[in-house]
PDB file of N, CA and C in Angstrom:
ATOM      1  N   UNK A   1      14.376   4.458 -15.638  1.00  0.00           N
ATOM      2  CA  UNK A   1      14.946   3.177 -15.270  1.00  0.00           C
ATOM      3  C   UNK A   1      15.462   2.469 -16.522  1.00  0.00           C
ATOM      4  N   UNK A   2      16.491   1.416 -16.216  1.00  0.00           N
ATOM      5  CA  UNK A   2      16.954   1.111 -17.362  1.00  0.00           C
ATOM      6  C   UNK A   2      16.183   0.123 -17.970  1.00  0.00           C
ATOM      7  N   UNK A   3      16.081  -0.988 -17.035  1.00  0.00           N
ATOM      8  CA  UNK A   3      15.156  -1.874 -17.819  1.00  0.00           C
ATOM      9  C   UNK A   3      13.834  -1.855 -16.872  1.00  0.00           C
ATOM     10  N   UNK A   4      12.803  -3.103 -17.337  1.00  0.00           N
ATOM     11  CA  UNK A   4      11.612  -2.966 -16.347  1.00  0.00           C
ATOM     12  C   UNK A   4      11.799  -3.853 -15.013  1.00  0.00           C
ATOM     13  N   UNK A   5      12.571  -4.626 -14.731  1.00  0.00           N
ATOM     14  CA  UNK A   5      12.945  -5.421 -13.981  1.00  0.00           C
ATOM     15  C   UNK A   5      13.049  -4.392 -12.651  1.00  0.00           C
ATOM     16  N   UNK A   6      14.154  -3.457 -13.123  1.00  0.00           N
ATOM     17  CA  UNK A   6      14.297  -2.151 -12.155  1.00  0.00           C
ATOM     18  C   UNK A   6      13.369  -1.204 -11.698  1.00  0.00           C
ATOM     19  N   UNK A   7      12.610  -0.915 -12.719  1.00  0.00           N
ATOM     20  CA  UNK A   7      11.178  -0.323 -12.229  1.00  0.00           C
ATOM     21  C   UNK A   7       9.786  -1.427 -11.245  1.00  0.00           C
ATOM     22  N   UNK A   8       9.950  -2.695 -11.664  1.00  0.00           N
ATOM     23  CA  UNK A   8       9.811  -3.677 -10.354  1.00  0.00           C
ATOM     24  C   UNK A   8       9.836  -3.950  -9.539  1.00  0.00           C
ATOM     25  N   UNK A   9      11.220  -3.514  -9.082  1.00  0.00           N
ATOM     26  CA  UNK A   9      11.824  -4.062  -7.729  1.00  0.00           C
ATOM     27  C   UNK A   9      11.580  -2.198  -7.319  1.00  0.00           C
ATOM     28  N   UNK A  10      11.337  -1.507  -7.903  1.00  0.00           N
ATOM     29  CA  UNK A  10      11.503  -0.079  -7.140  1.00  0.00           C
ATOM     30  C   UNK A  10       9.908  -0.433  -6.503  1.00  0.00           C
ATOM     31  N   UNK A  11       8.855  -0.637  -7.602  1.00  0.00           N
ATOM     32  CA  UNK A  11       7.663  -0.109  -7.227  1.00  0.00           C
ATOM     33  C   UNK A  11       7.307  -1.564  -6.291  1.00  0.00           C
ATOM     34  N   UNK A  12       7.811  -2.454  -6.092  1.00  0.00           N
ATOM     35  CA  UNK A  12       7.879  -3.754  -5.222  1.00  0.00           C
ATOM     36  C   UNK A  12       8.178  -2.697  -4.068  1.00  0.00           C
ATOM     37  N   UNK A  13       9.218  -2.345  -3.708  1.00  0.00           N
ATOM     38  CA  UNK A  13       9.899  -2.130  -2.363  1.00  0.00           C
ATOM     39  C   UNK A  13       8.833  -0.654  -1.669  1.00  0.00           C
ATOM     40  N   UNK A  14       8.339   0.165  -2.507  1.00  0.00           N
ATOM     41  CA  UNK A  14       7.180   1.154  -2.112  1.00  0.00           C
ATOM     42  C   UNK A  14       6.433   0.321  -1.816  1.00  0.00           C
ATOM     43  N   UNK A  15       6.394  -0.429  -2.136  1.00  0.00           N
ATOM     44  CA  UNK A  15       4.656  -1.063  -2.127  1.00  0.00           C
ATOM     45  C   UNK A  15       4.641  -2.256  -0.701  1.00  0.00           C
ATOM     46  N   UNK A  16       6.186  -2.201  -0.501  1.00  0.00           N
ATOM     47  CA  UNK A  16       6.349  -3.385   0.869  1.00  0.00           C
ATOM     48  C   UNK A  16       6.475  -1.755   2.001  1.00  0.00           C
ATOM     49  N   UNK A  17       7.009  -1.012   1.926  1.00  0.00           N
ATOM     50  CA  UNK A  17       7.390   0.184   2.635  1.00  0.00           C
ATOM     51  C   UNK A  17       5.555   0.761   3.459  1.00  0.00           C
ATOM     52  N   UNK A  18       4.866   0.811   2.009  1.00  0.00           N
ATOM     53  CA  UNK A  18       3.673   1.607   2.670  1.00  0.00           C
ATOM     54  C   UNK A  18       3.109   0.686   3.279  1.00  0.00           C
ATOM     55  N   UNK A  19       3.153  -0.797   3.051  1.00  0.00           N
ATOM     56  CA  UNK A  19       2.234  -2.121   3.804  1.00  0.00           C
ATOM     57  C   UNK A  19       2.648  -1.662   5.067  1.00  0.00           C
ATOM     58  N   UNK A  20       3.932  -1.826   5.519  1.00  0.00           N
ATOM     59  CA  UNK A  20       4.541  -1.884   6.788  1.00  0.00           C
ATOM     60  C   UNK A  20       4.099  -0.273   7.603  1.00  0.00           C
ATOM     61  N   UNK A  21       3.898   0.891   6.854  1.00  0.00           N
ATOM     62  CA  UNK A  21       3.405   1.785   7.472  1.00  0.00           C
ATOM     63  C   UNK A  21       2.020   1.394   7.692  1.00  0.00           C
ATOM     64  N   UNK A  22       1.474   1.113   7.033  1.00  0.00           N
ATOM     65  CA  UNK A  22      -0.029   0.487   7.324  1.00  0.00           C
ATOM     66  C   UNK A  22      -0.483  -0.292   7.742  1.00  0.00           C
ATOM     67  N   UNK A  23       0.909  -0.783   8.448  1.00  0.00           N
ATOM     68  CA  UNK A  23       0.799  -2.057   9.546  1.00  0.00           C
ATOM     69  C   UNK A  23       0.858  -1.434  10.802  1.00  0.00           C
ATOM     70  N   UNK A  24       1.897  -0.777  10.527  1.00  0.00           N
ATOM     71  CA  UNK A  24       1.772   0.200  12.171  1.00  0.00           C
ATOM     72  C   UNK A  24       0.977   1.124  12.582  1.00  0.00           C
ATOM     73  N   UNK A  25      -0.283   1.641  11.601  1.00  0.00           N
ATOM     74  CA  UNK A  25      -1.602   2.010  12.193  1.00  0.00           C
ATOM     75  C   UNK A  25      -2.753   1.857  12.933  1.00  0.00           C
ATOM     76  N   UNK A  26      -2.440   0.322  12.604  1.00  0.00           N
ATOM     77  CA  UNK A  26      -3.776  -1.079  13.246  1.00  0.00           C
ATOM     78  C   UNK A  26      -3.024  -0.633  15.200  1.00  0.00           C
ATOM     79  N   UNK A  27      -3.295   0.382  15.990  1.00  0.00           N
ATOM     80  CA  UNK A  27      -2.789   0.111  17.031  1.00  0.00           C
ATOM     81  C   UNK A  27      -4.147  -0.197  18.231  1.00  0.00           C
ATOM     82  N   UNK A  28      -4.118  -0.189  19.431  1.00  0.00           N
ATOM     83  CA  UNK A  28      -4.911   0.149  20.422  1.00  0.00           C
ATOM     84  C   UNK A  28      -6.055   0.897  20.441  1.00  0.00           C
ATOM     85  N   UNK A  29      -6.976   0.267  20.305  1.00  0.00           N
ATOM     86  CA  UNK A  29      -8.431   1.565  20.320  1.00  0.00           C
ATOM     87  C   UNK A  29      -8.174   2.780  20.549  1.00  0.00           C
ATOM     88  N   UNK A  30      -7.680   2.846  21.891  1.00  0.00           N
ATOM     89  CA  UNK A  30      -8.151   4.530  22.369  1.00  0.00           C
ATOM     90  C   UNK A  30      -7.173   5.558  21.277  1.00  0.00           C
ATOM     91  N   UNK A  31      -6.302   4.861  19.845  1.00  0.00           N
ATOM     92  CA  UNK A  31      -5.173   5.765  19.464  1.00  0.00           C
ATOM     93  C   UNK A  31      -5.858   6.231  18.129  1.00  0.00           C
ATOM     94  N   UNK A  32      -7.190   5.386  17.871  1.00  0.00           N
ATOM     95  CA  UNK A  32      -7.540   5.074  16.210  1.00  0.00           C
ATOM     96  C   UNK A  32      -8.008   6.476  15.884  1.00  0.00           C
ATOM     97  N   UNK A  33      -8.369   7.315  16.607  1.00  0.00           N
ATOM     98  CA  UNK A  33      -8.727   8.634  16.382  1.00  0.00           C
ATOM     99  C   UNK A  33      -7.471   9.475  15.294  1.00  0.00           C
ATOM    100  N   UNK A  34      -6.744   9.688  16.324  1.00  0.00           N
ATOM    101  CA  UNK A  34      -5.342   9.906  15.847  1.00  0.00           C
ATOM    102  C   UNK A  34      -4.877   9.689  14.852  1.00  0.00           C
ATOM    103  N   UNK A  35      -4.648   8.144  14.088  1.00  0.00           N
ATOM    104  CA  UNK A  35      -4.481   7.801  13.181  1.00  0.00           C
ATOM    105  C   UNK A  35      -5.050   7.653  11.515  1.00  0.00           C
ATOM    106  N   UNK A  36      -5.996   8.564  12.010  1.00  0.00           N
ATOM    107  CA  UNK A  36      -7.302   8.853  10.428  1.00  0.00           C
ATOM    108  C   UNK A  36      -6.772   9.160   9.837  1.00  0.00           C
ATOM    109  N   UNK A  37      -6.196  10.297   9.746  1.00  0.00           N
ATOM    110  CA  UNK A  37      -5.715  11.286   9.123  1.00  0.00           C
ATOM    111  C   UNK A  37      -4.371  10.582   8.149  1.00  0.00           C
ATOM    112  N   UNK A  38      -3.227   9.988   8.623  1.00  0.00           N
ATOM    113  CA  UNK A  38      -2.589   9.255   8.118  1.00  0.00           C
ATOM    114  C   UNK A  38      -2.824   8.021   7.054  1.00  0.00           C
ATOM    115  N   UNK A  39      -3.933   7.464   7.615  1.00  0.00           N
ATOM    116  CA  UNK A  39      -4.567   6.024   7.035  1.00  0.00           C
ATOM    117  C   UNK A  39      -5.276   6.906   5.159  1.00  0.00           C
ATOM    118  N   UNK A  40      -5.789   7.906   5.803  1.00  0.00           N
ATOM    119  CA  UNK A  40      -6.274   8.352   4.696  1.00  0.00           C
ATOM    120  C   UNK A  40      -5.182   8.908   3.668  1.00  0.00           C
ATOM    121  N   UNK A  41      -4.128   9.160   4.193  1.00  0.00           N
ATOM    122  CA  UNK A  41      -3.137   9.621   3.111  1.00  0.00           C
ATOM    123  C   UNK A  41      -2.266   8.355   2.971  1.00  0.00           C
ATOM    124  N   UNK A  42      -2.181   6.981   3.365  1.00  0.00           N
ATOM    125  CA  UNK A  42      -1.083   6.488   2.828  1.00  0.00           C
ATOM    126  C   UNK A  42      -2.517   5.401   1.705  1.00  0.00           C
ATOM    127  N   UNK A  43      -3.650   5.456   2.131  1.00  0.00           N
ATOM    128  CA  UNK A  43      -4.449   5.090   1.343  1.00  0.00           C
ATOM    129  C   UNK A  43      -4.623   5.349  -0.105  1.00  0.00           C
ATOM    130  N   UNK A  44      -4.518   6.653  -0.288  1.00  0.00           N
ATOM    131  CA  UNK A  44      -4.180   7.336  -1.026  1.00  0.00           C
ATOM    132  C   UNK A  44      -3.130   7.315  -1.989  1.00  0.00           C
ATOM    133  N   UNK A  45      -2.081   7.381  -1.311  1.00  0.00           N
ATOM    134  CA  UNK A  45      -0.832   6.340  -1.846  1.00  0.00           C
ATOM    135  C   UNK A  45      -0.330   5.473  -2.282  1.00  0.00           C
ATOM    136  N   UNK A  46      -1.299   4.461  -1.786  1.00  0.00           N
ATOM    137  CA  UNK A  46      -1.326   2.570  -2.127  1.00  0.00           C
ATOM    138  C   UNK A  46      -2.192   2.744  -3.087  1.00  0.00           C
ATOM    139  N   UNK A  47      -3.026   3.588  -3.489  1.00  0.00           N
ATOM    140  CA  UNK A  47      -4.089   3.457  -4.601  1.00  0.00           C
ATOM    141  C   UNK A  47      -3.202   4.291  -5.884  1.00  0.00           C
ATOM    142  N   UNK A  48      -2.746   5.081  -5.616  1.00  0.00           N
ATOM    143  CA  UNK A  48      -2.184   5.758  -7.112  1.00  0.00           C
ATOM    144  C   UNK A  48      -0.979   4.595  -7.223  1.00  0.00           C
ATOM    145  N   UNK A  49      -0.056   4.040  -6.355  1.00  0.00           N
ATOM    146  CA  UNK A  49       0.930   3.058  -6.370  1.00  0.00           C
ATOM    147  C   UNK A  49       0.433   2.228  -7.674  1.00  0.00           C
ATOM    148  N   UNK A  50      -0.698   1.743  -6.990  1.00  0.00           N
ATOM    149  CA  UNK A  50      -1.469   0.490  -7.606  1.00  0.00           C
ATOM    150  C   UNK A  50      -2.175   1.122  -9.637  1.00  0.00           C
ATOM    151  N   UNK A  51      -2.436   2.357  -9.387  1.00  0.00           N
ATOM    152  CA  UNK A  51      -2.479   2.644 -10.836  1.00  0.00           C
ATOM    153  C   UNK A  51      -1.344   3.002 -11.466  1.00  0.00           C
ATOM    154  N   UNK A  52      -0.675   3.483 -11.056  1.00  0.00           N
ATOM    155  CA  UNK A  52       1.003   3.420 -11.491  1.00  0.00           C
ATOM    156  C   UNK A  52       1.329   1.955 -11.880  1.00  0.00           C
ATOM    157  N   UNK A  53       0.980   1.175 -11.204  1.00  0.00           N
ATOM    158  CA  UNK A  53       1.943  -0.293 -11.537  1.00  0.00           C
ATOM    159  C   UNK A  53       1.098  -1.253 -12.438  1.00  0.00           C
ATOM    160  N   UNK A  54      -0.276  -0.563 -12.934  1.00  0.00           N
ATOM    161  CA  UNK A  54      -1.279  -0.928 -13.800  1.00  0.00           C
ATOM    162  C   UNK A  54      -0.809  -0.725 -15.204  1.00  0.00           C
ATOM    163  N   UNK A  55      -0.112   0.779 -15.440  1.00  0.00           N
ATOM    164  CA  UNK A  55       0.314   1.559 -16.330  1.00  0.00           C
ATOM    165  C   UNK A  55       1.737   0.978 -17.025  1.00  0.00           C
ATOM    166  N   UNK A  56       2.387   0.572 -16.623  1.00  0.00           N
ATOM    167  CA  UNK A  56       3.864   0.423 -16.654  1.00  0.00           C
ATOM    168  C   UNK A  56       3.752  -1.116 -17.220  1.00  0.00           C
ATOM    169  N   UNK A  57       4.479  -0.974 -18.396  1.00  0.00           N
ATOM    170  CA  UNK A  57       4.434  -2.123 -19.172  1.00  0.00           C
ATOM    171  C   UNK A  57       5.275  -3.081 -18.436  1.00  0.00           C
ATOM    172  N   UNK A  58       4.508  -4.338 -18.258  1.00  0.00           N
ATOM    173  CA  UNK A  58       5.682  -5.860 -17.619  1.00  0.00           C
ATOM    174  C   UNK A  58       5.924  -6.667 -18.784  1.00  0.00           C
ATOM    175  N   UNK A  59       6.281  -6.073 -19.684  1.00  0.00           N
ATOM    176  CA  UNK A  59       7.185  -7.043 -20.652  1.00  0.00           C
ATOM    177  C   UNK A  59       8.516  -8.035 -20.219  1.00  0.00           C
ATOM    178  N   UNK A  60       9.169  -7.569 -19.540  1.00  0.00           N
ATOM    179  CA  UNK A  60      10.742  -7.975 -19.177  1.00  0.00           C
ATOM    180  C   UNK A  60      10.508  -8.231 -17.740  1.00  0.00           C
ATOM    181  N   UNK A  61       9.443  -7.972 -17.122  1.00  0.00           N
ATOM    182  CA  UNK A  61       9.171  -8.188 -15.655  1.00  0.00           C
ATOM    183  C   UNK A  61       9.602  -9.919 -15.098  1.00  0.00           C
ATOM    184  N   UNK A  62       9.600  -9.850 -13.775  1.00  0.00           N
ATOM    185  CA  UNK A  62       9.550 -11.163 -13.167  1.00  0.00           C
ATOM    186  C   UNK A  62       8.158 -11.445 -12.801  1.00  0.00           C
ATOM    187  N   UNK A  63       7.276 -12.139 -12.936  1.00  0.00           N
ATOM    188  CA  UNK A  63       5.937 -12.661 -12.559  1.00  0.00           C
ATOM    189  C   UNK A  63       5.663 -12.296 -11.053  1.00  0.00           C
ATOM    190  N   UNK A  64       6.878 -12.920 -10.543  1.00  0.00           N
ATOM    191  CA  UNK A  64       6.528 -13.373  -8.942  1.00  0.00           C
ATOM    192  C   UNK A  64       6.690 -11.282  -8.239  1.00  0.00           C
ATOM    193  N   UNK A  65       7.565 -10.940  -8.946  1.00  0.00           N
ATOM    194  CA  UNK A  65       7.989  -9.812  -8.283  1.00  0.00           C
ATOM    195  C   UNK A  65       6.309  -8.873  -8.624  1.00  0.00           C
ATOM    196  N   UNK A  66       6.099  -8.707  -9.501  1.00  0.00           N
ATOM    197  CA  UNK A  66       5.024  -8.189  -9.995  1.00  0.00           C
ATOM    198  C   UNK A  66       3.575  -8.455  -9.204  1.00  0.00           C
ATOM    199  N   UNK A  67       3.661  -9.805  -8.907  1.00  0.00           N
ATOM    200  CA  UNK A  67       2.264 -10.340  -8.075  1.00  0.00           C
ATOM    201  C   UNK A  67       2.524 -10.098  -6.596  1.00  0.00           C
ATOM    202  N   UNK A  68       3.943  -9.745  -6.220  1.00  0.00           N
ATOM    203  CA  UNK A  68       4.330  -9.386  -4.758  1.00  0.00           C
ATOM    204  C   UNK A  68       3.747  -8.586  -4.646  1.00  0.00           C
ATOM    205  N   UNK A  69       4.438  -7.480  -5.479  1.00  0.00           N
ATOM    206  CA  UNK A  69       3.796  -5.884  -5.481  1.00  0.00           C
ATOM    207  C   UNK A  69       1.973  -5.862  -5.240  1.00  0.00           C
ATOM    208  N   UNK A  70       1.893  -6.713  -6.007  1.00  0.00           N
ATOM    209  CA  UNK A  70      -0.261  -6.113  -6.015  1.00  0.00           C
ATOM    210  C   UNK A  70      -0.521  -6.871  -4.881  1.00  0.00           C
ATOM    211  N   UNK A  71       0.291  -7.909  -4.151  1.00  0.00           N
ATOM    212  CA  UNK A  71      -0.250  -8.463  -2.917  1.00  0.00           C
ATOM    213  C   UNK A  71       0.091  -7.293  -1.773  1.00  0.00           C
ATOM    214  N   UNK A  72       1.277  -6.934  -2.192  1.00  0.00           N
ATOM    215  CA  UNK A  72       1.456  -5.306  -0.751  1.00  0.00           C
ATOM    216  C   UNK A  72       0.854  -4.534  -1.062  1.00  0.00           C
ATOM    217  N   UNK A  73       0.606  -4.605  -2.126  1.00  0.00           N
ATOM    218  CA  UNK A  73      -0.698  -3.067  -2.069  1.00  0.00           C
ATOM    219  C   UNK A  73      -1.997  -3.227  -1.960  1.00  0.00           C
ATOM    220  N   UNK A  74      -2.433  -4.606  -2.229  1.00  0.00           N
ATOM    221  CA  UNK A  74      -3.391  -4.723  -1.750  1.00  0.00           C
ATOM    222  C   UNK A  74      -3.845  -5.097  -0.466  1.00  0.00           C
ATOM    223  N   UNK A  75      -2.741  -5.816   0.650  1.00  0.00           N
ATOM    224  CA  UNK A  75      -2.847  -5.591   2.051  1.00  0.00           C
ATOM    225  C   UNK A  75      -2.889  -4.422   2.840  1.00  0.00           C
ATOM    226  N   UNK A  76      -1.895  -3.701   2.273  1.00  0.00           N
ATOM    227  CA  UNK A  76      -1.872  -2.283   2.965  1.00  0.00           C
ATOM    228  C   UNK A  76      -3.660  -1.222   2.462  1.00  0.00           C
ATOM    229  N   UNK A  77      -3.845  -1.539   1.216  1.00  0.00           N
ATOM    230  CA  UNK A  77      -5.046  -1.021   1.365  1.00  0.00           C
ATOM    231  C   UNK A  77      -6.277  -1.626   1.923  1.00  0.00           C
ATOM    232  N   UNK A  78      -5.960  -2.810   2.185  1.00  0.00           N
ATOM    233  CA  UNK A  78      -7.352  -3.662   3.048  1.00  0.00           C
ATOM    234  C   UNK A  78      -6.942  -3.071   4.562  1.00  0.00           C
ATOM    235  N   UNK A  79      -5.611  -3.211   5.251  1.00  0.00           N
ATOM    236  CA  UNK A  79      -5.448  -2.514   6.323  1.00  0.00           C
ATOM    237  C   UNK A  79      -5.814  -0.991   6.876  1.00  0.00           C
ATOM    238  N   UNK A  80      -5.783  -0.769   6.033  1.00  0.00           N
ATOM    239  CA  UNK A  80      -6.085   1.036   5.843  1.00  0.00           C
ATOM    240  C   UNK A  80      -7.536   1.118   5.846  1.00  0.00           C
ATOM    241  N   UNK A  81      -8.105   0.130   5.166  1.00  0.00           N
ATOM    242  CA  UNK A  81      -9.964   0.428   5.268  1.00  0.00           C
ATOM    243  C   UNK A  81     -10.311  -0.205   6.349  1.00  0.00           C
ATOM    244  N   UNK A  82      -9.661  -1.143   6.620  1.00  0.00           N
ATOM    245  CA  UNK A  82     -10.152  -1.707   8.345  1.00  0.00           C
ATOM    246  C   UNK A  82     -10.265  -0.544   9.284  1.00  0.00           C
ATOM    247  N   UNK A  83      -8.714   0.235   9.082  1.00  0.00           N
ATOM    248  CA  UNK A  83      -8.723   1.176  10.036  1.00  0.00           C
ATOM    249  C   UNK A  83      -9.620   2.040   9.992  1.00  0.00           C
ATOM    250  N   UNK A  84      -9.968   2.440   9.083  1.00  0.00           N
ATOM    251  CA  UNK A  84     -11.183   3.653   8.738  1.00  0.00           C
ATOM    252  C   UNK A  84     -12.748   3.358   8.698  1.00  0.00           C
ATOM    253  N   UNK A  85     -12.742   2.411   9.105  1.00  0.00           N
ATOM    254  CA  UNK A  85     -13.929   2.019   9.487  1.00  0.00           C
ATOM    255  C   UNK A  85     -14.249   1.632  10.384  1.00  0.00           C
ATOM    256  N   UNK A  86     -13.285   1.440  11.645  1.00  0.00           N
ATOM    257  CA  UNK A  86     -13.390   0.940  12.654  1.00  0.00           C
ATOM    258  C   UNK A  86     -13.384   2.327  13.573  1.00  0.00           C
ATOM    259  N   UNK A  87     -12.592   3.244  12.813  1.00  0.00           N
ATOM    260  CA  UNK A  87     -12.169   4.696  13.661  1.00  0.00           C
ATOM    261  C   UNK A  87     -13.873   5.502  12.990  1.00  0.00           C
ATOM    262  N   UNK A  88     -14.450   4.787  12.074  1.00  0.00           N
ATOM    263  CA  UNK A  88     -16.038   5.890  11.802  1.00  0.00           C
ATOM    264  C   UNK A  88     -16.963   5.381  13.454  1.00  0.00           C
ATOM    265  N   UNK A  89     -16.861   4.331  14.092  1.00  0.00           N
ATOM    266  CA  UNK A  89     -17.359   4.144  14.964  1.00  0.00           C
ATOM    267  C   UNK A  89     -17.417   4.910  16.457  1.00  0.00           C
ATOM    268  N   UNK A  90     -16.251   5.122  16.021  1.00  0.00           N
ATOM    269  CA  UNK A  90     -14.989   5.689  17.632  1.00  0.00           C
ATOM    270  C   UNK A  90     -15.412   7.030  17.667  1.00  0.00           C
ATOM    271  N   UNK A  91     -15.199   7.502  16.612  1.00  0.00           N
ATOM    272  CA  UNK A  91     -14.755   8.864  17.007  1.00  0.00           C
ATOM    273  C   UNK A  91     -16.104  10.009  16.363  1.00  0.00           C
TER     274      UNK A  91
END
Protein backbone atom coordinates (compact mmCIF):
# COMPACT_ATOMS: atom_id res chain seq x y z
CA UNK A 1 0.00 0.00 0.00
CA UNK A 2 1.10 3.33 -0.64
CA UNK A 3 0.52 5.14 2.31
CA UNK A 4 -1.07 3.95 5.77
CA UNK A 5 -4.23 5.75 5.35
CA UNK A 6 -4.81 3.03 2.50
CA UNK A 7 -3.92 0.15 4.51
CA UNK A 8 -6.82 1.65 6.95
CA UNK A 9 -9.50 1.96 4.99
CA UNK A 10 -8.58 -1.67 3.48
CA UNK A 11 -8.32 -3.33 6.94
CA UNK A 12 -11.53 -0.92 8.08
CA UNK A 13 -13.69 -2.35 5.22
CA UNK A 14 -12.60 -6.36 6.19
CA UNK A 15 -13.27 -5.66 9.41
CA UNK A 16 -16.98 -4.02 8.53
CA UNK A 17 -17.38 -7.11 5.84
CA UNK A 18 -16.71 -9.96 8.54
CA UNK A 19 -19.05 -7.92 11.30
CA UNK A 20 -21.86 -8.12 8.77
CA UNK A 21 -21.10 -11.89 8.11
CA UNK A 22 -21.27 -12.30 11.76
CA UNK A 23 -24.30 -10.60 11.85
CA UNK A 24 -25.97 -12.94 9.68
CA UNK A 25 -25.17 -15.95 11.91
CA UNK A 26 -27.17 -14.74 15.05
CA UNK A 27 -30.30 -16.58 13.19
CA UNK A 28 -33.34 -18.74 14.65
CA UNK A 29 -32.56 -21.45 17.20
CA UNK A 30 -33.40 -24.48 15.41
CA UNK A 31 -30.39 -23.16 12.57
CA UNK A 32 -27.50 -22.52 15.39
CA UNK A 33 -26.31 -26.05 14.88
CA UNK A 34 -25.51 -25.40 11.38
CA UNK A 35 -23.84 -22.35 11.85
CA UNK A 36 -20.76 -23.53 14.25
CA UNK A 37 -18.74 -24.37 11.94
CA UNK A 38 -18.69 -20.95 10.15
CA UNK A 39 -18.76 -18.80 13.45
CA UNK A 40 -15.66 -20.67 14.25
CA UNK A 41 -13.87 -19.77 11.10
CA UNK A 42 -14.85 -16.17 10.65
CA UNK A 43 -13.82 -16.01 14.45
CA UNK A 44 -10.81 -16.92 13.53
CA UNK A 45 -10.57 -14.31 11.07
CA UNK A 46 -11.66 -11.33 13.18
CA UNK A 47 -8.90 -12.44 15.57
CA UNK A 48 -5.82 -12.62 13.18
CA UNK A 49 -7.64 -9.25 11.47
CA UNK A 50 -7.31 -7.78 14.88
CA UNK A 51 -3.47 -8.89 15.25
CA UNK A 52 -2.75 -7.75 11.88
CA UNK A 53 -4.11 -4.25 12.66
CA UNK A 54 -2.08 -4.38 16.09
CA UNK A 55 1.11 -4.85 13.90
CA UNK A 56 0.82 -2.21 11.26
CA UNK A 57 2.21 1.02 12.16
CA UNK A 58 -0.66 4.12 12.47
CA UNK A 59 1.66 6.82 12.02
CA UNK A 60 -0.22 8.67 9.06
CA UNK A 61 -3.50 6.92 10.13
CA UNK A 62 -6.91 8.68 10.77
CA UNK A 63 -7.85 8.09 14.57
CA UNK A 64 -11.50 7.69 13.90
CA UNK A 65 -10.89 5.18 10.98
CA UNK A 66 -8.56 3.11 13.13
CA UNK A 67 -11.00 2.98 16.29
CA UNK A 68 -13.84 1.97 13.63
CA UNK A 69 -11.86 -0.90 12.68
CA UNK A 70 -11.25 -2.35 16.46
CA UNK A 71 -14.99 -1.48 17.09
CA UNK A 72 -15.94 -4.07 13.93
CA UNK A 73 -13.79 -6.42 15.05
CA UNK A 74 -14.56 -6.37 18.13
CA UNK A 75 -18.44 -6.73 17.56
CA UNK A 76 -18.13 -9.33 15.14
CA UNK A 77 -16.03 -11.24 17.62
CA UNK A 78 -18.45 -10.68 20.62
CA UNK A 79 -21.17 -11.91 18.02
CA UNK A 80 -19.40 -14.95 17.11
CA UNK A 81 -18.90 -15.99 20.91
CA UNK A 82 -22.53 -15.38 21.62
CA UNK A 83 -23.12 -17.70 18.89
CA UNK A 84 -20.89 -20.39 20.17
CA UNK A 85 -22.05 -20.53 23.24
CA UNK A 86 -25.42 -20.50 22.84
CA UNK A 87 -25.04 -23.40 20.00
CA UNK A 88 -22.69 -25.47 23.16
CA UNK A 89 -26.20 -25.72 24.71
CA UNK A 90 -28.24 -26.85 21.60
CA UNK A 91 -26.51 -29.15 20.09
Amino acid sequence: MRNSQETTLLFLAVAVVLFFFSLTLLPAVELYCRFQRPAVFLLVLQIVLFGIRIHVPRMLTDRALVIATFVFIILGVIFNIVLLVTVRGKC
